[in-house]
C-alpha atoms as a PDB file:
ATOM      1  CA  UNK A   1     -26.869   7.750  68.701  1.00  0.00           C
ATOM      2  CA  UNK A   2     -28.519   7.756  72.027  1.00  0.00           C
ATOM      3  CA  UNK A   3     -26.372   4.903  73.731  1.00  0.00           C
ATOM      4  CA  UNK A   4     -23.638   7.437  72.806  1.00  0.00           C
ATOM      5  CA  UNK A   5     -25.577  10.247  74.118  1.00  0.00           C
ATOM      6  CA  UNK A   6     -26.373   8.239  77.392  1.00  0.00           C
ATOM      7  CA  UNK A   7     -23.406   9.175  79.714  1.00  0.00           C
ATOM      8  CA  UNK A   8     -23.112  12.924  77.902  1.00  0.00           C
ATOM      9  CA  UNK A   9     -25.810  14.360  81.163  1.00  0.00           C
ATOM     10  CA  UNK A  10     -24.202  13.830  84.129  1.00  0.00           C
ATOM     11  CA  UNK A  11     -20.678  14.664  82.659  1.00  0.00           C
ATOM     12  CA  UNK A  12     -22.363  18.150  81.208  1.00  0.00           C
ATOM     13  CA  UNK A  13     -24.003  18.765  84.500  1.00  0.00           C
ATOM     14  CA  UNK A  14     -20.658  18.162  86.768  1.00  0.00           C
ATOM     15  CA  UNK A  15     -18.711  20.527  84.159  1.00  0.00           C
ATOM     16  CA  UNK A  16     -21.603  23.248  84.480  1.00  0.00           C
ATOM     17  CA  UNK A  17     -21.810  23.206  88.288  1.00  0.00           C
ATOM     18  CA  UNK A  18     -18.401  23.103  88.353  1.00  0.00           C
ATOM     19  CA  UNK A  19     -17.554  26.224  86.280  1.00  0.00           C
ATOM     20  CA  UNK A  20     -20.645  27.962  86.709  1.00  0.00           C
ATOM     21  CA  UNK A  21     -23.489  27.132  89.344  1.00  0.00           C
ATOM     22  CA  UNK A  22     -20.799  26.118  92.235  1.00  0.00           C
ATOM     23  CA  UNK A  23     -22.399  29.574  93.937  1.00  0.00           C
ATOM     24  CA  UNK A  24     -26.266  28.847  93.340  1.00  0.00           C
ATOM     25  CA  UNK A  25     -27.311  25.437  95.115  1.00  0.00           C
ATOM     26  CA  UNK A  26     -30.843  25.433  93.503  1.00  0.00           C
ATOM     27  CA  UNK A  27     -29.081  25.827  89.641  1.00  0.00           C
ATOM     28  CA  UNK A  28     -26.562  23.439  91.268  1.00  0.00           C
ATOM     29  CA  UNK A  29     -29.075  20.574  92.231  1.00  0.00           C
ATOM     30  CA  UNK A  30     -31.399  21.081  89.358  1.00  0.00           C
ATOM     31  CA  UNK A  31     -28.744  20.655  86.885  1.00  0.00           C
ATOM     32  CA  UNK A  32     -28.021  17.483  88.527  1.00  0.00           C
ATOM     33  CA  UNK A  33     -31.433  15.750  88.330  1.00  0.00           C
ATOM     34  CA  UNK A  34     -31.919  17.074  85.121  1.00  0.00           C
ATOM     35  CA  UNK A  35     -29.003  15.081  84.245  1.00  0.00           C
ATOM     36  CA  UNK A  36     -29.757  12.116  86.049  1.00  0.00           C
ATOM     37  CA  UNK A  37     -33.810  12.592  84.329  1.00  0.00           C
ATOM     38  CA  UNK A  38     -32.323  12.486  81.188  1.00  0.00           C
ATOM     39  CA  UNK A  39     -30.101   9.802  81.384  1.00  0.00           C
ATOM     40  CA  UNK A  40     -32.763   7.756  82.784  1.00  0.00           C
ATOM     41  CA  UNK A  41     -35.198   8.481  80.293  1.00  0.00           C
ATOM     42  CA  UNK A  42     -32.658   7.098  77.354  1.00  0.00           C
ATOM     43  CA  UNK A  43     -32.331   4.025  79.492  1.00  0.00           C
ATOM     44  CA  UNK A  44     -35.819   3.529  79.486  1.00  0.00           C
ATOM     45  CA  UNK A  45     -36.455   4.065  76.210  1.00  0.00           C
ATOM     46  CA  UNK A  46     -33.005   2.311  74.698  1.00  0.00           C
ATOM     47  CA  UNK A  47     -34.946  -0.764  77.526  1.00  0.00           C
ATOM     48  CA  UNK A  48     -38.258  -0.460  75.194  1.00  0.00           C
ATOM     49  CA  UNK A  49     -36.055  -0.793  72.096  1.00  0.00           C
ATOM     50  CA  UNK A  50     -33.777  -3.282  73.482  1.00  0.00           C
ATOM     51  CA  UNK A  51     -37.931  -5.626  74.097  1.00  0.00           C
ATOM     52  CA  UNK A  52     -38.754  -5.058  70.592  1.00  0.00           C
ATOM     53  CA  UNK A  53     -35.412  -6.622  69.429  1.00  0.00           C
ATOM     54  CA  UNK A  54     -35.994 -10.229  69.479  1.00  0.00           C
ATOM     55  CA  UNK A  55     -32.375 -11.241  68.405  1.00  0.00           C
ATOM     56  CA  UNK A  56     -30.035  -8.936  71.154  1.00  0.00           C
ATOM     57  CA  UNK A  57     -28.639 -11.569  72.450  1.00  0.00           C
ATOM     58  CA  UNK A  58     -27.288 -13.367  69.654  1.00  0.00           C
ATOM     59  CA  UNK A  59     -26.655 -10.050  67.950  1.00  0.00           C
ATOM     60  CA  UNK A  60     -25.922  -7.230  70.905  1.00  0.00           C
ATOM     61  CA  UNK A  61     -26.402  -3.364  68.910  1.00  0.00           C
ATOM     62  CA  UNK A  62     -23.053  -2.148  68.467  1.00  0.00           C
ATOM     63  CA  UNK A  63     -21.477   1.238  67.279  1.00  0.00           C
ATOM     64  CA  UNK A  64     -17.759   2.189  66.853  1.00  0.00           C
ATOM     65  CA  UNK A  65     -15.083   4.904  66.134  1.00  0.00           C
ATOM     66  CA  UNK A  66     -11.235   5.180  65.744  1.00  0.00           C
ATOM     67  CA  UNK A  67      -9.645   6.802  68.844  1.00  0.00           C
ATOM     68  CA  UNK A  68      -6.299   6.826  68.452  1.00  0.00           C
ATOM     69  CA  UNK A  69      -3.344   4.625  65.670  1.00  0.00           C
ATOM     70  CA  UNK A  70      -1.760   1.423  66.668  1.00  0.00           C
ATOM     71  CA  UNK A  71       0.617   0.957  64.303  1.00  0.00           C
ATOM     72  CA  UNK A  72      -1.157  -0.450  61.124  1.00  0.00           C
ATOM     73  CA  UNK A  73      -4.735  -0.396  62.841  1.00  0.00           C
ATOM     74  CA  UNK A  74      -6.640   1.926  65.057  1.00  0.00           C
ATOM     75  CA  UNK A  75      -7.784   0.992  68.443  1.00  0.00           C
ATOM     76  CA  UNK A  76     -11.786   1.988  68.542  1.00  0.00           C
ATOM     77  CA  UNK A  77     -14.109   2.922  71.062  1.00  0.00           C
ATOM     78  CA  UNK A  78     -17.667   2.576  71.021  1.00  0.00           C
ATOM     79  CA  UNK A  79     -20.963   1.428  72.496  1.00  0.00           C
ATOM     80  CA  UNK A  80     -22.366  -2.148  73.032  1.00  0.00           C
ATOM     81  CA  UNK A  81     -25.965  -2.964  74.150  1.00  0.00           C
ATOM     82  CA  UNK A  82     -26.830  -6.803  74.788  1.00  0.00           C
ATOM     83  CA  UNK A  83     -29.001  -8.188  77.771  1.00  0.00           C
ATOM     84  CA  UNK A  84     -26.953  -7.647  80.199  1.00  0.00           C
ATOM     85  CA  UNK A  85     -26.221  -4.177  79.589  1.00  0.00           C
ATOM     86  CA  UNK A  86     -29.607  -3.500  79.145  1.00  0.00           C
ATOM     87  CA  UNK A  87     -30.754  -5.138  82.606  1.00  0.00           C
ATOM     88  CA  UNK A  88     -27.591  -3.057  84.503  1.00  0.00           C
ATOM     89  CA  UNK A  89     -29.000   0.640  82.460  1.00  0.00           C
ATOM     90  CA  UNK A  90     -31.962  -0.304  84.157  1.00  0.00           C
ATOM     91  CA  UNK A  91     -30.911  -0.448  87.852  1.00  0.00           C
ATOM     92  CA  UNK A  92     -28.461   1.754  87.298  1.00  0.00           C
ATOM     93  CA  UNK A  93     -30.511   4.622  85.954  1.00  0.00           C
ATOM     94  CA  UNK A  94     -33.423   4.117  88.852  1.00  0.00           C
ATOM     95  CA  UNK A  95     -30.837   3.932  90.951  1.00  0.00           C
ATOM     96  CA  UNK A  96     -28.437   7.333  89.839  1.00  0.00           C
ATOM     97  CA  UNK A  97     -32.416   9.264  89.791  1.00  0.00           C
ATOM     98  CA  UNK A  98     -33.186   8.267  93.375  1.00  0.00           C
ATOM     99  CA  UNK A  99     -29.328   9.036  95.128  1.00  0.00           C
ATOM    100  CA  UNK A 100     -30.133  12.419  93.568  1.00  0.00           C
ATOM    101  CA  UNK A 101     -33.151  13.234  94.722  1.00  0.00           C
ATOM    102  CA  UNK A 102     -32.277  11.906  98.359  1.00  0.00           C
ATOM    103  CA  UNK A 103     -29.339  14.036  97.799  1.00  0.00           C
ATOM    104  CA  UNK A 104     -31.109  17.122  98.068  1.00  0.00           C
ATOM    105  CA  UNK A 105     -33.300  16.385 101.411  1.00  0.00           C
ATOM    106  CA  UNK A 106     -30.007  14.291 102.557  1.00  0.00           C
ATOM    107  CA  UNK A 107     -27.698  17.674 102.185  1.00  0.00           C
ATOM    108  CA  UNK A 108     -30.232  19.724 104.193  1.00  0.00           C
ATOM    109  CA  UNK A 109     -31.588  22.505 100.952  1.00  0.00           C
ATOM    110  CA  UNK A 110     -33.941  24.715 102.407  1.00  0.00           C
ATOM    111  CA  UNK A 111     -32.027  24.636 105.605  1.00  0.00           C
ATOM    112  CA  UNK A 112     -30.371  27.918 107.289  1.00  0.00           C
ATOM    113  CA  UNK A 113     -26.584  28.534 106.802  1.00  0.00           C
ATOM    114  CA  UNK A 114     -24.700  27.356 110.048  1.00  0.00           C
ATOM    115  CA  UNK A 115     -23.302  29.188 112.811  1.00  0.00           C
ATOM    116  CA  UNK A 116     -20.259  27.826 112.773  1.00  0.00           C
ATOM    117  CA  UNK A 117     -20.346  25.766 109.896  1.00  0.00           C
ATOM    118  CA  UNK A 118     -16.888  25.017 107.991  1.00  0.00           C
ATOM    119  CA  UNK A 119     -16.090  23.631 104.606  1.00  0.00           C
ATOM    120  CA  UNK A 120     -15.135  20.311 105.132  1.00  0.00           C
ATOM    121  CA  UNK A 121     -16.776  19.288 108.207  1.00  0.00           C
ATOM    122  CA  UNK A 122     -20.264  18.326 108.878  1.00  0.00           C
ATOM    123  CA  UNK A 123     -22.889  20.783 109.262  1.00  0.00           C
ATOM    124  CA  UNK A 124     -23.404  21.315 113.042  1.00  0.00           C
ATOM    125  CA  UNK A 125     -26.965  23.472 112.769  1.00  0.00           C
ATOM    126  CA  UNK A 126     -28.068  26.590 112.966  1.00  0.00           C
ATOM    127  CA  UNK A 127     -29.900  28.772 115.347  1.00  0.00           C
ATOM    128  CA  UNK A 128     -33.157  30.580 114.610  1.00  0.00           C
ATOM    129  CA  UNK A 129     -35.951  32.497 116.540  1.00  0.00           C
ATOM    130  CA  UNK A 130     -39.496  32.222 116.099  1.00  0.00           C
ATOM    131  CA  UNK A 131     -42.484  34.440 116.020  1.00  0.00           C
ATOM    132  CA  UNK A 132     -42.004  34.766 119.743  1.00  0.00           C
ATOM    133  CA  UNK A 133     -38.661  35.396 119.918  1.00  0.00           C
ATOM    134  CA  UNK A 134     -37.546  32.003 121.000  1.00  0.00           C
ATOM    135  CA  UNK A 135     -34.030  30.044 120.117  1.00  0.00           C
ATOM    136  CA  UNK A 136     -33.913  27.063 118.846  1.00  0.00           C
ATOM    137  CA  UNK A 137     -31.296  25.036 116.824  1.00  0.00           C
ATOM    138  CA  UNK A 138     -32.276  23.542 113.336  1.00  0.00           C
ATOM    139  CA  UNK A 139     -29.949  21.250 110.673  1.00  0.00           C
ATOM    140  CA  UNK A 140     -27.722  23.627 108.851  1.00  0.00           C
ATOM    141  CA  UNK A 141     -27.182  22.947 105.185  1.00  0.00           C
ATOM    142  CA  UNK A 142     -24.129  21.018 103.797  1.00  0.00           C
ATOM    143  CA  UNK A 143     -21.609  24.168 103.379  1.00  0.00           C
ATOM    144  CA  UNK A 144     -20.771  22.650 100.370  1.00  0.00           C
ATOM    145  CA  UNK A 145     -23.717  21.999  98.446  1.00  0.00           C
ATOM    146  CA  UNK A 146     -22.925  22.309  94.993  1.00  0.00           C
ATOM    147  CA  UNK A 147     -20.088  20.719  95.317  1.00  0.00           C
ATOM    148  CA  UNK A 148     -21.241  17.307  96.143  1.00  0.00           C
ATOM    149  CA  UNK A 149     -23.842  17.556  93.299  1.00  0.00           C
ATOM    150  CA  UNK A 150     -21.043  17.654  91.219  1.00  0.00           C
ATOM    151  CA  UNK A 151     -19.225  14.945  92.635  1.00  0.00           C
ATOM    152  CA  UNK A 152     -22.107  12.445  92.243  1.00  0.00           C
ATOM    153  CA  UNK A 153     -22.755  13.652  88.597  1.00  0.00           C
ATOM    154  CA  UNK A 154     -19.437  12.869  87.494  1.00  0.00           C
ATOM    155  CA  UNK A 155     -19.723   9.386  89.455  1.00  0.00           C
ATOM    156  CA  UNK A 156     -22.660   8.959  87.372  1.00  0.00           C
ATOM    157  CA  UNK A 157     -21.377   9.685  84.189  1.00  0.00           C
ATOM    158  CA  UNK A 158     -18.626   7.121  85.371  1.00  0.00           C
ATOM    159  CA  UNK A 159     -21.409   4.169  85.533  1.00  0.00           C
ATOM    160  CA  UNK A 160     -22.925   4.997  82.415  1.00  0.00           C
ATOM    161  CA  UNK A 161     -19.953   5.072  80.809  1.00  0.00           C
ATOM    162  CA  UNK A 162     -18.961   1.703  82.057  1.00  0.00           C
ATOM    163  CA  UNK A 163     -21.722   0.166  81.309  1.00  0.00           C
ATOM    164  CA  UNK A 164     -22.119   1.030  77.492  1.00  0.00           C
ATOM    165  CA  UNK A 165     -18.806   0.433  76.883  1.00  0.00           C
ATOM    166  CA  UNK A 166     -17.893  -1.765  74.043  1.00  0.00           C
ATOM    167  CA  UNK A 167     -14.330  -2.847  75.006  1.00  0.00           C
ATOM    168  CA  UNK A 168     -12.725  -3.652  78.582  1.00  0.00           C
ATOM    169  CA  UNK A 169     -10.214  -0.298  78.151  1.00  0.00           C
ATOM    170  CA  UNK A 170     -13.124   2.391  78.502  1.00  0.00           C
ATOM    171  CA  UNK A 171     -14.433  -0.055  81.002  1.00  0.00           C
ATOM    172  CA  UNK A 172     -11.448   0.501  83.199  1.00  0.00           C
ATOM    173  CA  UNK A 173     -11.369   3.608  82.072  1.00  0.00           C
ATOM    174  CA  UNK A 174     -14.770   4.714  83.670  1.00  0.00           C
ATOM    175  CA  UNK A 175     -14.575   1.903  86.262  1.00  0.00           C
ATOM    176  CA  UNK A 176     -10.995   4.715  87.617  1.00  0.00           C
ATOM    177  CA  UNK A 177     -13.814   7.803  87.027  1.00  0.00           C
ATOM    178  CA  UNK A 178     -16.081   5.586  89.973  1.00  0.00           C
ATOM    179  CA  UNK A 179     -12.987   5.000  91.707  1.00  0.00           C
ATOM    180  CA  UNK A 180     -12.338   9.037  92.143  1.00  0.00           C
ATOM    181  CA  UNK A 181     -15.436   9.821  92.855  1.00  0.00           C
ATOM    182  CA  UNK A 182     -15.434   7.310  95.338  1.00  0.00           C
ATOM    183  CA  UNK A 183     -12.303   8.541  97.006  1.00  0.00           C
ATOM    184  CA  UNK A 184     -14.282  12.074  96.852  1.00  0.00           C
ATOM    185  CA  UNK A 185     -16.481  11.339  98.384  1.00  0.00           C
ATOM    186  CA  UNK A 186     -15.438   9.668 101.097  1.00  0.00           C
ATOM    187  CA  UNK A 187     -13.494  11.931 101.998  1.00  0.00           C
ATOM    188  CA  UNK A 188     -15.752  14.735 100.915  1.00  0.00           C
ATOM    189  CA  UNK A 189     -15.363  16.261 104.971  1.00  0.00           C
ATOM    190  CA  UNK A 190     -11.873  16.197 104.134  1.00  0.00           C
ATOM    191  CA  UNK A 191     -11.315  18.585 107.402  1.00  0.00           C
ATOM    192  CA  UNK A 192     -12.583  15.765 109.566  1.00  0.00           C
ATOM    193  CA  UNK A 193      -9.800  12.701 109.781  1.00  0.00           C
ATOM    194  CA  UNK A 194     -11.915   9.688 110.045  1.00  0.00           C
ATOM    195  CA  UNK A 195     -13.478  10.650 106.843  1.00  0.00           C
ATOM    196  CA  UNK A 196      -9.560  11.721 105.522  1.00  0.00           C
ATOM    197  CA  UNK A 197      -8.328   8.200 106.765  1.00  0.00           C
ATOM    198  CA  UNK A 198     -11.102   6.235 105.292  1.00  0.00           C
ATOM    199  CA  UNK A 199     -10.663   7.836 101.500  1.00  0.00           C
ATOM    200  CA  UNK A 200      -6.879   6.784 101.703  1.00  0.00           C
ATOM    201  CA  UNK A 201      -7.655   3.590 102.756  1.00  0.00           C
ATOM    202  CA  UNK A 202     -10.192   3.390 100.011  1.00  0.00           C
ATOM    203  CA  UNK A 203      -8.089   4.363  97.692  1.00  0.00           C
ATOM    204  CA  UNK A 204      -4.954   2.204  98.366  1.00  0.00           C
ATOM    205  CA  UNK A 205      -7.062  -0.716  98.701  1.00  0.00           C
ATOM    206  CA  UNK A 206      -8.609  -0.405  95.294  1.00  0.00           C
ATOM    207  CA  UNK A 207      -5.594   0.904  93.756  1.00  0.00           C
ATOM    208  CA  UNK A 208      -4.543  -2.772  94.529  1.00  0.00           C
ATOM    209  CA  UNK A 209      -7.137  -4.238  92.734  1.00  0.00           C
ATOM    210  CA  UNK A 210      -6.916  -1.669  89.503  1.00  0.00           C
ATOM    211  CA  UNK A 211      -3.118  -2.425  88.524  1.00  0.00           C
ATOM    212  CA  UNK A 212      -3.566  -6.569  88.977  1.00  0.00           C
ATOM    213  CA  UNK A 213      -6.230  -5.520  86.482  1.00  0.00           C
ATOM    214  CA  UNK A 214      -4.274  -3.324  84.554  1.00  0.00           C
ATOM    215  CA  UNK A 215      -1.954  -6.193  84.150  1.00  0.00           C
ATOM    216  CA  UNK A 216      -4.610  -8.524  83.137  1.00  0.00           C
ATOM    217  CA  UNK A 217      -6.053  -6.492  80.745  1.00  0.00           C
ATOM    218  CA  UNK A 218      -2.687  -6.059  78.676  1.00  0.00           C
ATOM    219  CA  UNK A 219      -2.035  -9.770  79.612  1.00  0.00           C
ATOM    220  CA  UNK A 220      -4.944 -10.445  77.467  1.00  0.00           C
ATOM    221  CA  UNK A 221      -4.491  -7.869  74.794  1.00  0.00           C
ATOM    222  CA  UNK A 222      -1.380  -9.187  74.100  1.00  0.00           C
ATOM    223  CA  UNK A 223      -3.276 -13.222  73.293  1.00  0.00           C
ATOM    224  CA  UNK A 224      -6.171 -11.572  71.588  1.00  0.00           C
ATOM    225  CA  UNK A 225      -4.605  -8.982  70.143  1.00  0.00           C
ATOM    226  CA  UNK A 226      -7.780  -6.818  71.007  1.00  0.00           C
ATOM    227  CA  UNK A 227      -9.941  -5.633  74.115  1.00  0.00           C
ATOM    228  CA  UNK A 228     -13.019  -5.513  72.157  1.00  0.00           C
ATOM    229  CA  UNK A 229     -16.119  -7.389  73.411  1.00  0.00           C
ATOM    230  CA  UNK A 230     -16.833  -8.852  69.469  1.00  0.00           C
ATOM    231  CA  UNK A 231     -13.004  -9.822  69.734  1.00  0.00           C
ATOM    232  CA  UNK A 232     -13.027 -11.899  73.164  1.00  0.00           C
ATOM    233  CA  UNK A 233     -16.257 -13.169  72.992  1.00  0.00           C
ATOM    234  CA  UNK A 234     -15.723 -14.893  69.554  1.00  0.00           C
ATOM    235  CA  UNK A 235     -15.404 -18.469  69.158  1.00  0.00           C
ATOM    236  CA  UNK A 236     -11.798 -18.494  67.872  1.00  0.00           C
ATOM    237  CA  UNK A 237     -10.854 -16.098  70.521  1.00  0.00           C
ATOM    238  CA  UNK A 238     -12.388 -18.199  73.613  1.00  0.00           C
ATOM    239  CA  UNK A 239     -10.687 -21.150  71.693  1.00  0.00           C
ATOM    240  CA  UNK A 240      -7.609 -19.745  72.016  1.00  0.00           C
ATOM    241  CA  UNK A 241      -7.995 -18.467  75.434  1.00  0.00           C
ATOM    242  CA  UNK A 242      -9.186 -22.133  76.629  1.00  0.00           C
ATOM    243  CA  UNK A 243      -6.477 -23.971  74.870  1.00  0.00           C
ATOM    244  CA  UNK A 244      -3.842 -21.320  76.566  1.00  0.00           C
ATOM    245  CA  UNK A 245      -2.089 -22.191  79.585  1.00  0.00           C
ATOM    246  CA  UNK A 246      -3.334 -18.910  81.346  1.00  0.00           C
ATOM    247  CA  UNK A 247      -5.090 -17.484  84.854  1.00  0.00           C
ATOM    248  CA  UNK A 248      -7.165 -15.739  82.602  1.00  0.00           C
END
């Protein structure tokens, strides 16, 4: 239940800033980190668990449900903990923590509104006056605040949900979330065309990449009949795959 519950965070905070907190970048941030805090604190413990299992290797914790018919059969999704996803949890959930802390110093909270600050372009600072009636010119905050937050919290969810995937469809799936929120942020001062430019060329470049996946991925389903990691990693499946004349 909690690998399942891993991801849920982040996606809950991006749909409440979203909808709700867009206006109030202190509700906005904080629902972030809590997101990110709890995420990382499943990872940790799910790590602790993962310690006390002497056998995950040789018998990786997994967890399944029907998603939609395939004819006779139902394709499943579902969660899959072995080593390796237990090492990648770990950096990623240090990592998702820390981008969302710096986030908040990084965006300028605390800061004054600009003076001529626009959606879409970088803050260009603010002027204030002191106790003695002196001007001077400060960072401005990021004129959109909350937005960002939730940009990065659905990019998160996107790792997670990579990672704890038990099949290589909801890997693509959440590796195309990433790939969004990349192109979102890149571009995030969409008014500003360098940063517009760059996000397109993001985009079309890994575009590329996703549809030769794409490809290989059915390419694959169609030999092994299944995208499941207990499918492909079995013995008679990497038989098959080996004995196949096949770029795979």
């Amino acid at each position: 239940t909690l690998v399942w519950l891993l991801p849920v965070p982040p996606l809950l905070a991006f749909f409440l800033i979203i909808l709700l907190t867009n206006r109030s970048k202190v509700l906005s941030h904080t629902l972030g980190i809590m997101g990110a805090l709890l995420s990382f604190i499943g990872s940790m413990v799910i790590m602790v668990l993962a310690f006390q299992s002497g056998h995950l290797g040789e018998h990786p914790f997994t967890s399944v449900i029907n998603w939609f018919p395939t004819g006779d059969t139902w394709f499943q999704i579902g969660v899959w903990v072995d080593p390796l996803t237990v090492a990648t949890l770990f950096f990623v959930a240090w990592t998702v923590l820390m981008i969302f802390i710096y986030s908040v110093g990084y965006s300028n909270f605390g800061q004054p509104k600009g003076d001529h600050d626009a959606p879409g372009l970088p803050p260009h600072g603010a002027t204030v006056e002191d106790e003695h009636g002196h001007k001077h010119r400060v960072p401005s905050i990021e004129p959109l605040y909350s937005r960002f937050f939730a940009f990065i919290s659905l990019f998160a969810f996107g790792m997670y949900f990579l990672v704890v995937s038990d099949n290589l469809l909801t890997l693509f799936v959440g590796w195309e979330i990433m790939g969004l929120c990349s192109y979102l942020l890149i571009g995030f001062w969409y008014a500003k065309p360098s940063a517009r430019a760059a996000a397109i060329k993001a985009f079309l470049t890994t575009r590329v990449g996703d549809v030769i996946m794409l490809l290989g991925l059915a390419y694959l389903y169609s030999l092994a009949g299944s995208l499941s990691y207990d499918v492909i990693f079995s013995e008679e499946t990497l038989h098959l795959l080996t004995s196949t004349s096949t770029p795979i």
